[in-house]
C-alpha atoms as a PDB file:
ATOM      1  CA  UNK A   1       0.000   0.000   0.000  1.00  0.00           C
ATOM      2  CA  UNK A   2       1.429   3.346  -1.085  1.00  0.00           C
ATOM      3  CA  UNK A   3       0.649   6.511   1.105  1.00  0.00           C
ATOM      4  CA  UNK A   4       0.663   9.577  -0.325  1.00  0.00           C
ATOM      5  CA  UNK A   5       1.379  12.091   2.164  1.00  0.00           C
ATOM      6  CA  UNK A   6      -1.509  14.853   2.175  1.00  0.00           C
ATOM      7  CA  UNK A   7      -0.977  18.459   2.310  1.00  0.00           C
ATOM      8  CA  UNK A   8      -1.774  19.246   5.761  1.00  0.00           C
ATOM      9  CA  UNK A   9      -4.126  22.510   6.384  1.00  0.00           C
ATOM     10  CA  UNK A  10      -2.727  25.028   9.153  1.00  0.00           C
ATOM     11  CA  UNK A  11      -5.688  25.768  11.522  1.00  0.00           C
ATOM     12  CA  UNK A  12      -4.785  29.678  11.614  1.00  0.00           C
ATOM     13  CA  UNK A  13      -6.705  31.812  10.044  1.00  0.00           C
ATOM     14  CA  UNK A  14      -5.367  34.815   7.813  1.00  0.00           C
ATOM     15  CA  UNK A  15      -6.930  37.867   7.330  1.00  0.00           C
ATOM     16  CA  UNK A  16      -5.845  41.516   5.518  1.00  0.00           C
ATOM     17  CA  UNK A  17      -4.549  43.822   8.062  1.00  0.00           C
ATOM     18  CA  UNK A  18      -6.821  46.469   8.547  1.00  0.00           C
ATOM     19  CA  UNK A  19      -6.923  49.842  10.666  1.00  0.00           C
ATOM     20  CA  UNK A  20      -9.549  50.342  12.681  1.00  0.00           C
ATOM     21  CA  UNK A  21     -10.221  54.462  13.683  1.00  0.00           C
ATOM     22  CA  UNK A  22     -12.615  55.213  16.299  1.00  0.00           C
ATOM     23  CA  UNK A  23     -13.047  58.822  15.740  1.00  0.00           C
ATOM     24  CA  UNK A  24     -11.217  61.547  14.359  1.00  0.00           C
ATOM     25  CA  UNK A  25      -8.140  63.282  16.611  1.00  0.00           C
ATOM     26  CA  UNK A  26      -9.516  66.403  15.507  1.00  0.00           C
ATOM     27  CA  UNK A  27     -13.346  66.602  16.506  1.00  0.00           C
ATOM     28  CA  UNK A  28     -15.217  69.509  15.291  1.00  0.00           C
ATOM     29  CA  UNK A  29     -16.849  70.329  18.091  1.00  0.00           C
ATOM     30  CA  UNK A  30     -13.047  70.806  19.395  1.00  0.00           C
ATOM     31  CA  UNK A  31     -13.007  74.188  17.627  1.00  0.00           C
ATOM     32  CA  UNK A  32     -15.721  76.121  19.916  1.00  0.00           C
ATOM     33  CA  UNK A  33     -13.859  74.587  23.190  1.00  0.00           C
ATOM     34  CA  UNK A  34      -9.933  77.007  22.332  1.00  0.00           C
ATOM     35  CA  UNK A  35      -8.034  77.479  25.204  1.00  0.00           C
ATOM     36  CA  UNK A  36      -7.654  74.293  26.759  1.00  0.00           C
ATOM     37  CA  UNK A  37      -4.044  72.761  26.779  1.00  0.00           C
ATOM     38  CA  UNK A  38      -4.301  70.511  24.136  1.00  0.00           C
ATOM     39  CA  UNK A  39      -4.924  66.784  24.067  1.00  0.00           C
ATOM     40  CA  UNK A  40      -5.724  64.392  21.863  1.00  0.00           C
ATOM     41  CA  UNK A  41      -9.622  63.813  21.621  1.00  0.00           C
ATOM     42  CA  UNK A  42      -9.160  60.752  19.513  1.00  0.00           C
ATOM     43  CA  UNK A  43     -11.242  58.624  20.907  1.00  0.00           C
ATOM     44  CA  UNK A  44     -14.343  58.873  23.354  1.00  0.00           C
ATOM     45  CA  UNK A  45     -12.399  58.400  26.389  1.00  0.00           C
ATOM     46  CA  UNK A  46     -10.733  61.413  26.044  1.00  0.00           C
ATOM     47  CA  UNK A  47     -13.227  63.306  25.781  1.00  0.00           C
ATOM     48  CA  UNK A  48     -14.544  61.501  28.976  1.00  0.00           C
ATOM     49  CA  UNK A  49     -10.902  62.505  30.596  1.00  0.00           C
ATOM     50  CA  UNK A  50     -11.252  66.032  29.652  1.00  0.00           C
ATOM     51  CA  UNK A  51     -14.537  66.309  30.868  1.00  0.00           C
ATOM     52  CA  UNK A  52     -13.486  64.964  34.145  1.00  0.00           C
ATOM     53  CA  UNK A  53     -10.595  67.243  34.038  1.00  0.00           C
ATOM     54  CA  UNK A  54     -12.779  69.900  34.186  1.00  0.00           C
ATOM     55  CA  UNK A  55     -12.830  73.730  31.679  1.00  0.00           C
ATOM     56  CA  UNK A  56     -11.114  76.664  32.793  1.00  0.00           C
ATOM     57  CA  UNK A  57     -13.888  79.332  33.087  1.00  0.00           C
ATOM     58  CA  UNK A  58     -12.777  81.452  29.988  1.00  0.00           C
ATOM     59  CA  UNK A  59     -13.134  78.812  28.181  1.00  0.00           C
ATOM     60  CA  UNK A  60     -16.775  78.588  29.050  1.00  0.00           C
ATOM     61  CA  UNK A  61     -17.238  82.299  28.402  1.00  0.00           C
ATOM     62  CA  UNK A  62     -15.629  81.861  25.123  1.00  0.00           C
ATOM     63  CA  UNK A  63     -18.183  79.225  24.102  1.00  0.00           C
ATOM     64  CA  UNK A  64     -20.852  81.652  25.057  1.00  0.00           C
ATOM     65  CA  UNK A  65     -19.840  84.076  23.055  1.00  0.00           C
ATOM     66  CA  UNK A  66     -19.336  82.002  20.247  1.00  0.00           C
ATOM     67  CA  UNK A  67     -22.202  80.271  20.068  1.00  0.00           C
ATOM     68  CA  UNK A  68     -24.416  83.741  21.692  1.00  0.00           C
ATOM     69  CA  UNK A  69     -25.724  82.809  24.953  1.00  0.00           C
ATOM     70  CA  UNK A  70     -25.973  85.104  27.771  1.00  0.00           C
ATOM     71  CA  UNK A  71     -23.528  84.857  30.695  1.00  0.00           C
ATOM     72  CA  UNK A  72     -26.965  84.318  32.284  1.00  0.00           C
ATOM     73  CA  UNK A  73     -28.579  81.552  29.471  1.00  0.00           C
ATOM     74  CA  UNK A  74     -25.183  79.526  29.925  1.00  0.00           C
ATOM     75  CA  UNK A  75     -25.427  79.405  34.152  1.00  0.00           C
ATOM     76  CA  UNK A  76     -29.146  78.272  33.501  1.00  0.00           C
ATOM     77  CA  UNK A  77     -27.798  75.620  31.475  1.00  0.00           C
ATOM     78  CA  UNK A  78     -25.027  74.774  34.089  1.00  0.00           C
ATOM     79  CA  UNK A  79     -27.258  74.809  37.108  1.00  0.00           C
ATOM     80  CA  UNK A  80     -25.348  77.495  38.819  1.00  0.00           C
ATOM     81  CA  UNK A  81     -25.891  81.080  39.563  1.00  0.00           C
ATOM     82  CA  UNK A  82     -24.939  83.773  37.335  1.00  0.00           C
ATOM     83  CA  UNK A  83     -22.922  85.277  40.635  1.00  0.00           C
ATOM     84  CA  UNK A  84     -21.377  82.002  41.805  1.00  0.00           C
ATOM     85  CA  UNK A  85     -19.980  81.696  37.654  1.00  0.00           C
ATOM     86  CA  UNK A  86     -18.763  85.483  37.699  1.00  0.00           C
ATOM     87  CA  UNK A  87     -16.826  85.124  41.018  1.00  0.00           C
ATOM     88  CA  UNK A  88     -14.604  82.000  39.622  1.00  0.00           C
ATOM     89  CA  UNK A  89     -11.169  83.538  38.181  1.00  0.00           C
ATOM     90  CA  UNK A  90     -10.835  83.264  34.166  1.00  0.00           C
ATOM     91  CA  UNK A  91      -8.109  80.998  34.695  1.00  0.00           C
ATOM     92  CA  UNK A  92     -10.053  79.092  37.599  1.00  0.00           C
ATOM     93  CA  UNK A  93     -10.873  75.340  36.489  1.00  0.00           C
ATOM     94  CA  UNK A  94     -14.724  74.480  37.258  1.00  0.00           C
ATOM     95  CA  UNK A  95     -15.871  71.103  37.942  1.00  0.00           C
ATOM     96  CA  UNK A  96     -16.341  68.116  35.673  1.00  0.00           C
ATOM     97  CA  UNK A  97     -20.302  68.438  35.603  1.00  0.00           C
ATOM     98  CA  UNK A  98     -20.022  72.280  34.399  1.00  0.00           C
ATOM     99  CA  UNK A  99     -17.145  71.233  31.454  1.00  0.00           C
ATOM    100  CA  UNK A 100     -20.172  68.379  30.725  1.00  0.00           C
ATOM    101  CA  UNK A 101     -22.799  70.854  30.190  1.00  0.00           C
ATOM    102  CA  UNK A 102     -19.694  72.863  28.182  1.00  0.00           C
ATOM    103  CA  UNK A 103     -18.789  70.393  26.053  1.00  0.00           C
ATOM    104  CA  UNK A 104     -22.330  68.917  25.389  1.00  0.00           C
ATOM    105  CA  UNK A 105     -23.140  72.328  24.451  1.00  0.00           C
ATOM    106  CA  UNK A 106     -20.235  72.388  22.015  1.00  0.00           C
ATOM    107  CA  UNK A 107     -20.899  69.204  20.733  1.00  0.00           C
ATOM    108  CA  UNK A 108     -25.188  69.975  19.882  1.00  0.00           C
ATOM    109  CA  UNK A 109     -23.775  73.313  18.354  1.00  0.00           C
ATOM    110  CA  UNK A 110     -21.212  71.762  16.455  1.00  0.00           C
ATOM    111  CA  UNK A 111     -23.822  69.057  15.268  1.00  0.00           C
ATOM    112  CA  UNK A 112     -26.176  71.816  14.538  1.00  0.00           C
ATOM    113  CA  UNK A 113     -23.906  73.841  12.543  1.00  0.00           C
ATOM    114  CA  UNK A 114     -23.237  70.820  10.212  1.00  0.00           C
ATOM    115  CA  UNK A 115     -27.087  69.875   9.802  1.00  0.00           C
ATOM    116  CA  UNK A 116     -28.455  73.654   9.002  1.00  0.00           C
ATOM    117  CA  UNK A 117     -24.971  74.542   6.904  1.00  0.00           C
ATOM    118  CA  UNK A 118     -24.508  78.165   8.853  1.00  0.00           C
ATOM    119  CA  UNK A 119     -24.006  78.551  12.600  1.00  0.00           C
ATOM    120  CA  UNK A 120     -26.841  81.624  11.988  1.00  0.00           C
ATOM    121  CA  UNK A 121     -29.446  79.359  11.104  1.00  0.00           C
ATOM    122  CA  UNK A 122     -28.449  77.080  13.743  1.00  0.00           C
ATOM    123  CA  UNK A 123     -28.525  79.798  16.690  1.00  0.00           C
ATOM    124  CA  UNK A 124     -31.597  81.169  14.789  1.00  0.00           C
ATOM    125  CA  UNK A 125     -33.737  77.431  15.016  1.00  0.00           C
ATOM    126  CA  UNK A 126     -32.494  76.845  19.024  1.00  0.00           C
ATOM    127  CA  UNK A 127     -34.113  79.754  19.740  1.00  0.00           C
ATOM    128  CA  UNK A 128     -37.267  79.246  18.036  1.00  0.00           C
ATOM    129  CA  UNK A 129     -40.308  77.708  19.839  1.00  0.00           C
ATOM    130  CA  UNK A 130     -41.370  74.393  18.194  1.00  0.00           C
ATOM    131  CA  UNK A 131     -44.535  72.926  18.568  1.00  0.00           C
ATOM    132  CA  UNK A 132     -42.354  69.083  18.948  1.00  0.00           C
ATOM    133  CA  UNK A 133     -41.081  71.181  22.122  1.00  0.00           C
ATOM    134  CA  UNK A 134     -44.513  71.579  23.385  1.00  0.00           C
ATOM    135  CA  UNK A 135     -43.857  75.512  22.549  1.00  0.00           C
ATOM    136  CA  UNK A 136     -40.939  75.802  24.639  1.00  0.00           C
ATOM    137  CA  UNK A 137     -37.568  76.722  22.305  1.00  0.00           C
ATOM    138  CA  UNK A 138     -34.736  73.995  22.341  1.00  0.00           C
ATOM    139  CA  UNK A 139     -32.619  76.207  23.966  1.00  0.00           C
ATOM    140  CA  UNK A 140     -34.736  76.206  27.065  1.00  0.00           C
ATOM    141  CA  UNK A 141     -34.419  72.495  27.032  1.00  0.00           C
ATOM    142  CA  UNK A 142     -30.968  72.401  27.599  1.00  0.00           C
ATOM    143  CA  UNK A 143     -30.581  72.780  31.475  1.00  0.00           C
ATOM    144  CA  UNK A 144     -31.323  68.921  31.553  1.00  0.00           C
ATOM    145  CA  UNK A 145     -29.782  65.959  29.564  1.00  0.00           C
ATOM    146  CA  UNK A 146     -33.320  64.213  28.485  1.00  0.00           C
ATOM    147  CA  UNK A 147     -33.722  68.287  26.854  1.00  0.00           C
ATOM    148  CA  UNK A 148     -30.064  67.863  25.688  1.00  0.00           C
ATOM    149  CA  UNK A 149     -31.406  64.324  23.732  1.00  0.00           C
ATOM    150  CA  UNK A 150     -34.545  65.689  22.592  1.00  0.00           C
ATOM    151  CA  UNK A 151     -32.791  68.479  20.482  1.00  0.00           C
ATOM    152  CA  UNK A 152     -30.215  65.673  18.843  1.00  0.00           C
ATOM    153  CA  UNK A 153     -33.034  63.619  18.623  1.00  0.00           C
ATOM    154  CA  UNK A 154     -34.647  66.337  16.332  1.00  0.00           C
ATOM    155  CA  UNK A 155     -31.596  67.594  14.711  1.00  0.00           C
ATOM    156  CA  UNK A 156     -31.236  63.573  13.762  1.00  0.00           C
ATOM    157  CA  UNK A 157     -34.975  64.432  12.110  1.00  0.00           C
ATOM    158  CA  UNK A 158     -34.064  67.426  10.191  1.00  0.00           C
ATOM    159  CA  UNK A 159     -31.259  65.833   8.950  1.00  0.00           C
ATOM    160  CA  UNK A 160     -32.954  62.992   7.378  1.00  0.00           C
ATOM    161  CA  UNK A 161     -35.872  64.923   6.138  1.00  0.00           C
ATOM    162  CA  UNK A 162     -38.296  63.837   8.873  1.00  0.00           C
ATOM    163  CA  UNK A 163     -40.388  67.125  10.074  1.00  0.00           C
ATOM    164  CA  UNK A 164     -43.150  66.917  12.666  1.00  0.00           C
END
């Protein structure tokens, strides 16, 4: 009897390489947040760390400006007084749930901006009541994260041509 010897079959598999990206390092929304040392916001988690890091408070006032909310509108937002935000010192780092509200607030603007094409027409629609918002104006929304949902909910809408 004559064995031929058969070609034996590795059991590893080979695949292509491939690069896998999570995000990109440079987030839009990155843009209204300048004057922060800089870090890489590659990923989720570091946007989790710099929230947890905390904003200074210029930083927060810049966004305001930016984006045109009141010094008043933005410490509505944050659940803190207008007097309690004026006495921190420009440099002065506030605490992680005020650089949440910040950068959730950068990140909806950002997302507007992109879905509406001009920052104006952005600013102009958050301020705007909407009967989806039982009356009230998204921006008035915003001092709580179900509000904070609601509007990216909508934007998510508008974007795909869904209006109420």
């Amino acid at each position: 009897m004559s064995y031929k010897k058969k070609h034996i079959v590795s059991s590893t598999v080979n695949e292509p390489m491939s690069v896998y990206i999570t995000q990109s390092s440079n987030n839009p929304f990155y843009g209204l947040l300048r004057g922060i040392k800089p870090i890489s916001l590659s990923t989720d988690f570091s946007i989790v760390q710099l929230t947890r890091q905390g904003l200074p408070k210029k930083v927060l006032l810049s966004l305001a400006k930016k984006i045109s909310l009141t010094i008043q509108e933005l410490a509505n937002i944050m659940h803190i007084s207008e007097r309690t935000l004026q006495r921190y010192d420009d440099d002065a780092i506030v605490s992680s749930e005020y650089a949440e509200k910040g950068i959730e607030l950068a990140r909806l603007y950002t997302r507007g901006h992109e879905i509406f094409g001009s920052i104006d027409k952005f600013k102009l629609w958050i301020r705007t009541p909407s009967v989806i918002f039982n009356g009230e104006s998204p921006l008035s929304l915003l001092d709580t994260s179900a509000g904070f949902d609601m509007v990216f909910t909508e934007l998510g809408r508008i974007e795909h041509g869904i209006f109420a």
